[in-house]
C-alpha atoms as a PDB file:
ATOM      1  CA  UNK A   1     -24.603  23.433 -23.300  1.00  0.00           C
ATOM      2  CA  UNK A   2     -23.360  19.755 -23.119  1.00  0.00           C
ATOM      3  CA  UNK A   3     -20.521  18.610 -21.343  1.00  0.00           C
ATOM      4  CA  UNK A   4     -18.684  15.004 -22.505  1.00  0.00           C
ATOM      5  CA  UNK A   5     -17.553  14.147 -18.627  1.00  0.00           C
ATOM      6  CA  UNK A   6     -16.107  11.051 -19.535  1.00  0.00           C
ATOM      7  CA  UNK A   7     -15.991   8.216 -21.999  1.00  0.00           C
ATOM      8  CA  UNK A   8     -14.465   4.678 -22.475  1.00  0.00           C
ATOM      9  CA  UNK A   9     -14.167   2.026 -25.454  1.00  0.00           C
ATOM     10  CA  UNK A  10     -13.154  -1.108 -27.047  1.00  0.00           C
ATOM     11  CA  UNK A  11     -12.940  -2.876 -30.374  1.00  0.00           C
ATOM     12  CA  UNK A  12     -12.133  -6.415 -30.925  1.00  0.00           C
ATOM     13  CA  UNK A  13     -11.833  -9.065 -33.457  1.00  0.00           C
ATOM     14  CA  UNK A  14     -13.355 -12.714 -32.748  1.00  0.00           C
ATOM     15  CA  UNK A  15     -10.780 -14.244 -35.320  1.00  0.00           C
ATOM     16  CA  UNK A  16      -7.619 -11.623 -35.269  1.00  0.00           C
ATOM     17  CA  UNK A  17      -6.844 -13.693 -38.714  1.00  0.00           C
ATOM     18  CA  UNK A  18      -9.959 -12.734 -40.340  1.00  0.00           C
ATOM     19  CA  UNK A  19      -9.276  -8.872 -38.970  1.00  0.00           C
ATOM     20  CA  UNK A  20     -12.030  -6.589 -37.651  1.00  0.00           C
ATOM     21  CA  UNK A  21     -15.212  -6.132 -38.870  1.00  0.00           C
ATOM     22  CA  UNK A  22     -16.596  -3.374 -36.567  1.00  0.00           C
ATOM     23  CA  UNK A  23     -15.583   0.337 -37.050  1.00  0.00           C
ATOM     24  CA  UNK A  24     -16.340   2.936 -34.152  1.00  0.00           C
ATOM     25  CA  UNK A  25     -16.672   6.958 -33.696  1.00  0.00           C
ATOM     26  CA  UNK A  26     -15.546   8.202 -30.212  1.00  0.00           C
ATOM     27  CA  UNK A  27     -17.279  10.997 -28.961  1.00  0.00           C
ATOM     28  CA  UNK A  28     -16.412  13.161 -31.637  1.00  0.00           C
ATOM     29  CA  UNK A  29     -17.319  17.403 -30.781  1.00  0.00           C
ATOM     30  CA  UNK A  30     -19.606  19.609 -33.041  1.00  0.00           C
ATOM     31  CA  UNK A  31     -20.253  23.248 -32.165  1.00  0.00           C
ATOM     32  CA  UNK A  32     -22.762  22.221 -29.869  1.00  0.00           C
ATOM     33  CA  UNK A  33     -22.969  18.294 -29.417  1.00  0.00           C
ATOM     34  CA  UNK A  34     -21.245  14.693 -29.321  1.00  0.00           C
ATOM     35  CA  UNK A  35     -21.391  12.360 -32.049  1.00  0.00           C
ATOM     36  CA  UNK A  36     -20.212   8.310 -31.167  1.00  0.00           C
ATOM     37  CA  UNK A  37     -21.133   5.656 -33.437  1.00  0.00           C
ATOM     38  CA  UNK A  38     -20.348   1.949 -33.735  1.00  0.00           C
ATOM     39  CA  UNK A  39     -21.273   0.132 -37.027  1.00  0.00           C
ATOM     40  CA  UNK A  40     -20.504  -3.791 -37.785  1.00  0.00           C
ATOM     41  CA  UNK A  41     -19.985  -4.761 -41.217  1.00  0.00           C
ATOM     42  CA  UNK A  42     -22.011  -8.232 -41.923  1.00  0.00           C
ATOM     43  CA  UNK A  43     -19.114 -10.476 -42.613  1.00  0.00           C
ATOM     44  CA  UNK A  44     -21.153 -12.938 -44.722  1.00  0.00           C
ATOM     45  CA  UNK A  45     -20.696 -10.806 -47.936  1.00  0.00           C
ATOM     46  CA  UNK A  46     -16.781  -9.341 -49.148  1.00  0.00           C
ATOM     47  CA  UNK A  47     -16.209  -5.680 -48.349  1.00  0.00           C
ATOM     48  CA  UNK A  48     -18.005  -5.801 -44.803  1.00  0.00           C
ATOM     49  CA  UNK A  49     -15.367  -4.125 -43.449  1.00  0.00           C
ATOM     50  CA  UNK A  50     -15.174  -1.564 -45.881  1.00  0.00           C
ATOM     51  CA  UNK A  51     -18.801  -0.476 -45.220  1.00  0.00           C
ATOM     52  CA  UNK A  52     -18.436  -0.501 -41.710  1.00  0.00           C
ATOM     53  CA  UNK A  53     -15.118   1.810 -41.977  1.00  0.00           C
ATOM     54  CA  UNK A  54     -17.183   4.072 -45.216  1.00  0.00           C
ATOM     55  CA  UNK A  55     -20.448   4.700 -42.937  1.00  0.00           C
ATOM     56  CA  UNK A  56     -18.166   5.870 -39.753  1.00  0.00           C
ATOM     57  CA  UNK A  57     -16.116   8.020 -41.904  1.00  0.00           C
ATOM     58  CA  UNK A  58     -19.098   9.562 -44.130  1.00  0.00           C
ATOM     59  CA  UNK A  59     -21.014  10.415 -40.347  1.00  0.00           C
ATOM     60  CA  UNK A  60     -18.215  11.701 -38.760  1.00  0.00           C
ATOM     61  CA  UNK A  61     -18.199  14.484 -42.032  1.00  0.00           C
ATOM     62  CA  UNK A  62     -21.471  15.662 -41.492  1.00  0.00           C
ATOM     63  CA  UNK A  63     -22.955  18.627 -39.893  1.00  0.00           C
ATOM     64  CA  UNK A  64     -24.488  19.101 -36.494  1.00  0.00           C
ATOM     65  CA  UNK A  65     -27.808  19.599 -38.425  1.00  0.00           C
ATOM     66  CA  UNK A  66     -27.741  17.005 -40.978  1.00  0.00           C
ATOM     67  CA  UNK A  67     -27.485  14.353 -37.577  1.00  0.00           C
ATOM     68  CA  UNK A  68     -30.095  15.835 -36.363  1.00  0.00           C
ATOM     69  CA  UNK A  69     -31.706  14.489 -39.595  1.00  0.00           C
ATOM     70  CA  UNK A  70     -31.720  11.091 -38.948  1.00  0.00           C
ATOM     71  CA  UNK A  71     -32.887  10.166 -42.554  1.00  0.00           C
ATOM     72  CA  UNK A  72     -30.740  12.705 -44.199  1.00  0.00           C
ATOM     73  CA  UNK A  73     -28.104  11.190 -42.588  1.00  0.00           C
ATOM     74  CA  UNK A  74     -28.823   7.284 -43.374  1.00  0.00           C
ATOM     75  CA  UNK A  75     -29.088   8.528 -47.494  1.00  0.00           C
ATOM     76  CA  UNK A  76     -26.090  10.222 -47.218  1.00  0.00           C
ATOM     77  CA  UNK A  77     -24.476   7.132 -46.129  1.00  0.00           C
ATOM     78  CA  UNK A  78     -26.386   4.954 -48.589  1.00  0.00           C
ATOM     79  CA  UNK A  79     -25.231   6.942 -51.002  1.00  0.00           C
ATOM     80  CA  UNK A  80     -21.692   7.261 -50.269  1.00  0.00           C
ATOM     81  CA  UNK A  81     -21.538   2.838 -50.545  1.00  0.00           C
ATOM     82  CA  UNK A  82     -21.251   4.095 -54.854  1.00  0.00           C
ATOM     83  CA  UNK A  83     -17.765   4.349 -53.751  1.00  0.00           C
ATOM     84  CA  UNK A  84     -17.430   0.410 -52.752  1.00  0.00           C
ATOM     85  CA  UNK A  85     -18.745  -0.524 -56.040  1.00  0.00           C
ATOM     86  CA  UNK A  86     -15.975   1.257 -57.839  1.00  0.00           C
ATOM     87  CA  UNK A  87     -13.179   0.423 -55.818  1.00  0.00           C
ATOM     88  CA  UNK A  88     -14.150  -3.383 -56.477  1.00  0.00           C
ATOM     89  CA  UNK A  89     -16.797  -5.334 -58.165  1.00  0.00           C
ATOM     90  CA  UNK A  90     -16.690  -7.780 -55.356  1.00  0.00           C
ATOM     91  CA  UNK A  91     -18.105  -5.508 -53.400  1.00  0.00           C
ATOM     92  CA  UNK A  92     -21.788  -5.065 -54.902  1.00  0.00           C
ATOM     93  CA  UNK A  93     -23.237  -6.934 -51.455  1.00  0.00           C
ATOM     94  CA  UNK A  94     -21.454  -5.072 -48.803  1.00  0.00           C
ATOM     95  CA  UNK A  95     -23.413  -3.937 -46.360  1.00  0.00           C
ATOM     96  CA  UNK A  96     -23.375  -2.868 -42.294  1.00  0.00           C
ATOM     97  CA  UNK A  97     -25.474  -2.119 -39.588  1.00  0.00           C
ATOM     98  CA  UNK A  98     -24.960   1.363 -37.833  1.00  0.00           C
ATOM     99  CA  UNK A  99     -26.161   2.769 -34.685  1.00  0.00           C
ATOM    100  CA  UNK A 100     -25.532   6.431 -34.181  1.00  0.00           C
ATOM    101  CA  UNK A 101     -25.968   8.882 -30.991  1.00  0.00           C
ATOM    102  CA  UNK A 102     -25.628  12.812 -31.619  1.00  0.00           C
ATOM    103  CA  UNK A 103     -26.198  14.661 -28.046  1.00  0.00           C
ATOM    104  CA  UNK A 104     -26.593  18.298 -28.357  1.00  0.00           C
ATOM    105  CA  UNK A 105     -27.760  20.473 -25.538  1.00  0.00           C
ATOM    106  CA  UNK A 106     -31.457  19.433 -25.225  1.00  0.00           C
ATOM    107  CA  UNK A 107     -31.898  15.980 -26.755  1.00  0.00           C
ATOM    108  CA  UNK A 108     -30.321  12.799 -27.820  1.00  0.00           C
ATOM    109  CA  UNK A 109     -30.933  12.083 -31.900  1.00  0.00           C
ATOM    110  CA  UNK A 110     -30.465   8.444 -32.476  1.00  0.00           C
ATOM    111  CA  UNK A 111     -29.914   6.717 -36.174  1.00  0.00           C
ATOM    112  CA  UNK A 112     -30.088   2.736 -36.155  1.00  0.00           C
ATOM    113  CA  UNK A 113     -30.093   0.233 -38.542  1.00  0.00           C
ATOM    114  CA  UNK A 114     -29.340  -3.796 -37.690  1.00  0.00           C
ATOM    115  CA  UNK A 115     -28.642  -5.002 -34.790  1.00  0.00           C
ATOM    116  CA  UNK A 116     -25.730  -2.882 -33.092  1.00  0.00           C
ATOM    117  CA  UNK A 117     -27.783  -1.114 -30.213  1.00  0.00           C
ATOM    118  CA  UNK A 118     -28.076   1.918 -28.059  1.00  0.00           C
ATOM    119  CA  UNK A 119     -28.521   1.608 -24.293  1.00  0.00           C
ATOM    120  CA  UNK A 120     -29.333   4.554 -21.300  1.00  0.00           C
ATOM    121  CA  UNK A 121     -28.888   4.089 -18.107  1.00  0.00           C
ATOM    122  CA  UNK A 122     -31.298   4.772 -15.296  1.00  0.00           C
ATOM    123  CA  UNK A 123     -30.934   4.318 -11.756  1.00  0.00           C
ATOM    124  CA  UNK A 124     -29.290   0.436 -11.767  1.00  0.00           C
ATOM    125  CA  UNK A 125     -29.738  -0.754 -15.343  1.00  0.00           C
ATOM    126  CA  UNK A 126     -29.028  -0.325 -18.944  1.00  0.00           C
ATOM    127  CA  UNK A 127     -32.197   0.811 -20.973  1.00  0.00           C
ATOM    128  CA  UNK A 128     -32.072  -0.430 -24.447  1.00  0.00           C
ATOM    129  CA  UNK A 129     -33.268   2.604 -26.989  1.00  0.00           C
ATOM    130  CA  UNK A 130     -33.132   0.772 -30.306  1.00  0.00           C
ATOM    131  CA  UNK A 131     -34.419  -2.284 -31.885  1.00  0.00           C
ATOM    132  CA  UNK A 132     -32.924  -4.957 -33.257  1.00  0.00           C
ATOM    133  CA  UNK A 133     -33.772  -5.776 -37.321  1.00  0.00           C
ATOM    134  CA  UNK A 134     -33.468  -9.359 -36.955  1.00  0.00           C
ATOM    135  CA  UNK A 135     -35.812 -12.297 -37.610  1.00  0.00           C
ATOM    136  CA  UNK A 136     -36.156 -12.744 -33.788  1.00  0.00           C
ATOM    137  CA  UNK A 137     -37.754  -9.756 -33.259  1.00  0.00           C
ATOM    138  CA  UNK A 138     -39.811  -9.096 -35.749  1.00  0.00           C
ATOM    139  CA  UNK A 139     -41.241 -12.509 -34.963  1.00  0.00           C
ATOM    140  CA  UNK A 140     -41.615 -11.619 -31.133  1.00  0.00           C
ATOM    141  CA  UNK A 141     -43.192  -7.789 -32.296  1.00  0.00           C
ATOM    142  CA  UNK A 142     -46.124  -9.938 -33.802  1.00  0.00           C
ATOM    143  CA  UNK A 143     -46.444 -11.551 -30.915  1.00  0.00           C
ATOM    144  CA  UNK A 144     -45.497 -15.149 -32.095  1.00  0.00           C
ATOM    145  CA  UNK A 145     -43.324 -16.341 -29.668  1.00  0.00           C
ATOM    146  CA  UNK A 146     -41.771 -15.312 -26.372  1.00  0.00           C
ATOM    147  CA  UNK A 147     -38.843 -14.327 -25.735  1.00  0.00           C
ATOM    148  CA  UNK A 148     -38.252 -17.537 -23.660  1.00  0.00           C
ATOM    149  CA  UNK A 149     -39.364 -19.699 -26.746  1.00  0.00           C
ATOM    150  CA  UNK A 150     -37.110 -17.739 -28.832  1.00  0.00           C
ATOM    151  CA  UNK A 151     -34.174 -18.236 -26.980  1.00  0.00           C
ATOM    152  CA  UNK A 152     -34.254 -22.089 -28.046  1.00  0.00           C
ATOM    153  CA  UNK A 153     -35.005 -21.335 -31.902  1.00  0.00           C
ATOM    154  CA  UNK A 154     -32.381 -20.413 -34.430  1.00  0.00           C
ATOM    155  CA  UNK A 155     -32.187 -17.524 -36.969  1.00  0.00           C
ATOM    156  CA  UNK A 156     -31.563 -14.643 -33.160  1.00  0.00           C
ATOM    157  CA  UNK A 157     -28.655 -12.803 -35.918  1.00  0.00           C
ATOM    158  CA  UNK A 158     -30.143 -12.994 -38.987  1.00  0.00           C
ATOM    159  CA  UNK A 159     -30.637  -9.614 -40.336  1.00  0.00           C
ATOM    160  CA  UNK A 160     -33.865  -8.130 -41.946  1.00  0.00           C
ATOM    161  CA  UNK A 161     -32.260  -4.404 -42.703  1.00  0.00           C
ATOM    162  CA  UNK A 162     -29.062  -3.259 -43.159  1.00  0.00           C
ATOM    163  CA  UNK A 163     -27.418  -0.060 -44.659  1.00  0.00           C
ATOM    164  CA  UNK A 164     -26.635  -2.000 -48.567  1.00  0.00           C
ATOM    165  CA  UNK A 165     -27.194  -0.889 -52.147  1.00  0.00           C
ATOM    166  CA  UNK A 166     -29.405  -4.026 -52.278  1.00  0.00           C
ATOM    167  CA  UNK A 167     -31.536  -3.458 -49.839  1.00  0.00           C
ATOM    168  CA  UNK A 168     -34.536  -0.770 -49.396  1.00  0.00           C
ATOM    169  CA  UNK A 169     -33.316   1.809 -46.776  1.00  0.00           C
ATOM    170  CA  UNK A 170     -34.953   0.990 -43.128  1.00  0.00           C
ATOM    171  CA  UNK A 171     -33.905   2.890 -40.281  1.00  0.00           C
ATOM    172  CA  UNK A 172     -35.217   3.787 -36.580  1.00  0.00           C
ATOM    173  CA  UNK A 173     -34.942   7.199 -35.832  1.00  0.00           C
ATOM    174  CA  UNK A 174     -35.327   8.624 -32.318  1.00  0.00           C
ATOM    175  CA  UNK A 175     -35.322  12.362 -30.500  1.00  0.00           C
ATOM    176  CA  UNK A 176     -35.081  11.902 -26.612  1.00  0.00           C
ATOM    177  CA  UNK A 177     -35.287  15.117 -24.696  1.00  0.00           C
ATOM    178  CA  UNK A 178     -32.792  15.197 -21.667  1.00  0.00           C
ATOM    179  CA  UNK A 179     -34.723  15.728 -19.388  1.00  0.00           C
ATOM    180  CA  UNK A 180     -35.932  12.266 -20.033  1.00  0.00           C
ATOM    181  CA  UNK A 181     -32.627  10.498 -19.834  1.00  0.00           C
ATOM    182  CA  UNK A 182     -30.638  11.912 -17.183  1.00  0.00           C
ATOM    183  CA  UNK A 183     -29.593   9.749 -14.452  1.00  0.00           C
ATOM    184  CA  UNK A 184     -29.527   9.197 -10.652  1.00  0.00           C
ATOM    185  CA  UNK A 185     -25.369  10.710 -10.943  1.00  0.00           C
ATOM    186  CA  UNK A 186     -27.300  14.131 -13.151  1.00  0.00           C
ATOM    187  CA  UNK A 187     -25.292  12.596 -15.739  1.00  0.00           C
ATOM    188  CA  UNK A 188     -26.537  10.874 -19.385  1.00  0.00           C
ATOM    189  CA  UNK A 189     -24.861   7.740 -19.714  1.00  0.00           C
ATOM    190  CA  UNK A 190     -24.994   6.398 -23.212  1.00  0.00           C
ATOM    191  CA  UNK A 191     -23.215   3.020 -24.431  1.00  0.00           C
ATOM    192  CA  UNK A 192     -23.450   2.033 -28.258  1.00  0.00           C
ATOM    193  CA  UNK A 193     -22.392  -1.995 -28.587  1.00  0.00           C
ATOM    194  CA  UNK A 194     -21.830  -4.233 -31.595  1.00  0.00           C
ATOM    195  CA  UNK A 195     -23.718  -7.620 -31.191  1.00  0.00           C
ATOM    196  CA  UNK A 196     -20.668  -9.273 -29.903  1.00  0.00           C
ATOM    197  CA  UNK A 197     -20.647  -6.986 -26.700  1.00  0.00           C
ATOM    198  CA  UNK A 198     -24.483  -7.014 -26.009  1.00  0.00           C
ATOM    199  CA  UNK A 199     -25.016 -10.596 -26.671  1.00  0.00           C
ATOM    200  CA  UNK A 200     -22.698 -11.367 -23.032  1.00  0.00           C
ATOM    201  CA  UNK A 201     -24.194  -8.074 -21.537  1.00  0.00           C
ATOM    202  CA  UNK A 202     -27.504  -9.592 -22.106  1.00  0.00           C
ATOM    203  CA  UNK A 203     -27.126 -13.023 -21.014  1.00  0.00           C
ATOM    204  CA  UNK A 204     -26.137 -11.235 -17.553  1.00  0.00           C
ATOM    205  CA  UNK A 205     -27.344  -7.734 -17.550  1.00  0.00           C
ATOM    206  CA  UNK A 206     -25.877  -6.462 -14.241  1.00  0.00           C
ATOM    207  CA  UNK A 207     -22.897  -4.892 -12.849  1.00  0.00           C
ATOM    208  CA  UNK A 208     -22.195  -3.171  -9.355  1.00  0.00           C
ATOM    209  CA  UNK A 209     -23.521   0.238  -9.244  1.00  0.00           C
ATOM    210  CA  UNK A 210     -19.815   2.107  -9.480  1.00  0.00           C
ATOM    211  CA  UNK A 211     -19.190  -0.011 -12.623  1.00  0.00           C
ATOM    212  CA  UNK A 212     -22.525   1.426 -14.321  1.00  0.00           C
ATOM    213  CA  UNK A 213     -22.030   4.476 -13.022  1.00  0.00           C
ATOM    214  CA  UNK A 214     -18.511   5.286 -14.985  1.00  0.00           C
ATOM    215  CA  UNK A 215     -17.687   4.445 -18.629  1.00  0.00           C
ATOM    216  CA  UNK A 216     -13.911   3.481 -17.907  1.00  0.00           C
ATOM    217  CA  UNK A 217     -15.581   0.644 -15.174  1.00  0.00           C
ATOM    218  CA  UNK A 218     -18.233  -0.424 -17.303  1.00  0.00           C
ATOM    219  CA  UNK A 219     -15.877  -0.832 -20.407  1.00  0.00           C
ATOM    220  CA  UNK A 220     -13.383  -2.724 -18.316  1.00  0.00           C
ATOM    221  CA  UNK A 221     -15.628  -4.840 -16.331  1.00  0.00           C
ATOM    222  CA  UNK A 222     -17.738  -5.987 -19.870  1.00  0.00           C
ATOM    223  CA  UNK A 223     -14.055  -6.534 -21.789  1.00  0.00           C
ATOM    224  CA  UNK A 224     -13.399  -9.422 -19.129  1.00  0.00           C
ATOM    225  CA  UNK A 225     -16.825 -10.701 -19.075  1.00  0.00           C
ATOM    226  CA  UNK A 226     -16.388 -11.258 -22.736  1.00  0.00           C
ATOM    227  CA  UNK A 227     -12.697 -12.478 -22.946  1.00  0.00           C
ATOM    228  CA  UNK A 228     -13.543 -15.194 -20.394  1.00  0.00           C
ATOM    229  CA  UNK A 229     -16.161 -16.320 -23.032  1.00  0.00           C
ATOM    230  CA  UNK A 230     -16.192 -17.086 -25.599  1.00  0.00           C
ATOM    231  CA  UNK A 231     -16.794 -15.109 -28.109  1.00  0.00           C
ATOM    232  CA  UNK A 232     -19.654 -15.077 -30.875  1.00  0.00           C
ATOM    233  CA  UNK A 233     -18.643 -12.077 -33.174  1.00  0.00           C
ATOM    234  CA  UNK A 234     -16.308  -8.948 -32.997  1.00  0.00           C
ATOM    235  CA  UNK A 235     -16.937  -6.923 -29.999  1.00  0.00           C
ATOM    236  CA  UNK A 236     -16.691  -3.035 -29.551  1.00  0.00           C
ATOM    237  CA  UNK A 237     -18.249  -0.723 -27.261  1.00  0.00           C
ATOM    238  CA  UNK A 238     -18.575   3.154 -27.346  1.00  0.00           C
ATOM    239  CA  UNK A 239     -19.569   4.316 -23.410  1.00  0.00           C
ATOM    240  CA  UNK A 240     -19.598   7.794 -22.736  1.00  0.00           C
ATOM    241  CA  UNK A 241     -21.328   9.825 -20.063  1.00  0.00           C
ATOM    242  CA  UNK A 242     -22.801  14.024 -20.443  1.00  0.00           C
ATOM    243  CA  UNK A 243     -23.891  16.585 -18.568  1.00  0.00           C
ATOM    244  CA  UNK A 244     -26.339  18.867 -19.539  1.00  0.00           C
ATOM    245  CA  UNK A 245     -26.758  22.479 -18.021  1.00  0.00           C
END
């Protein structure tokens, strides 16, 4: 059995003009699991926000065993983007990236695509459980350059997969026993961000131990980091934390 304890979001445009971009799932309850999602429409190409807001609503239809499906899931999704086409020609590009967490009683089943990410945490840090599909990655997974060098070097958001009718479906799929991912507290702690959140988590990665320990602290703490900054994108996080017995 799995127990939400507590949970804790936020969603906000960079430019309220331009409107939102990012859609979110709370921790939504299946028979026996959680489903929370964030996806973030890429805003170069019209109807961004319209695939963002089709791939949250298509996932949060599904059944507990089609999430556990990770690629079931992602071609159910792919499929559903028909429906963009039709509602407007404009639309033939749209496309967003999607990272997806469904927590049943024994694991965590994790659907990404993009680079919206998926973070754990243990003892006093955030473990990141997805990759990023960007340029900067791939080029640091073949061992090109470092992450220091990269850092100085342009192209860090530039997508290489997306959920798009253009594109050839690439996805990470992951199944995380428990076990594995319970915390110091006996609690999972999962929080899904957009790239707007994680880009200031990651340029400083640490928070007291109360504020990681709670979704409501984390969520507030982060949301004031950011709004001091500047900020690069839309921003939305989905925090919530589990116990397992």
């Amino acid at each position: 059995m799995i127990e939400l304890i507590n949970s804790a979001f936020f969603s906000y445009p960079k430019d309220a003009n331009r409107g939102n971009q990012d859609h979110f799932l709370l921790p939504k309850q299946f028979k026996d699991g959680f489903l929370l999602a964030v996806a973030d429409g890429v805003g170069s190409y019209p109807g961004a926000k319209e695939a963002s807001e089709l791939a949250i609503n298509v996932l949060s239809s599904l059944e507990a065993n089609d999430l556990r499906d990770v690629a079931l899931t992602m071609e159910n999704i792919l499929t559903s983007f028909e429906i963009l086409h039709i509602k407007n020609s404009e639309w033939i590009r749209a496309a967003t990236t999607l990272s997806f967490c469904y927590v049943d009683a024994d694991f965590l089943h994790i659907g990404h695509v993009g680079d919206t990410r998926v973070y754990v945490k243990k003892a006093n840090k955030l473990v990141q459980l997805t990759k990023d599909h960007t340029q900067h990655q791939e080029l640091l997974d073949d061992g090109l350059f470092t992450k220091q060098e990269l850092k100085k070097m342009s192209g860090k958001s530039s997508l290489t997969a997306a959920i798009s009718k253009l594109l050839p479906l690439k996805f990470q799929a992951e199944k995380i026993r428990l076990s594995e991912l319970i915390d110091d507290n006996g609690l999972i702690n999962v929080y899904i961000m957009s790239d707007g959140a994680h880009h200031h988590w990651e340029k400083r990665p640490r928070l007291s131990f109360n504020s990681l320990s709670k979704s409501p602290f984390f969520a507030s703490s982060l949301l004031r980091r950011i709004q001091r900054s500047e900020a690069i994108d839309d921003y939305t996080l989905v925090a919530a934390s589990f116990k397992a017995s």
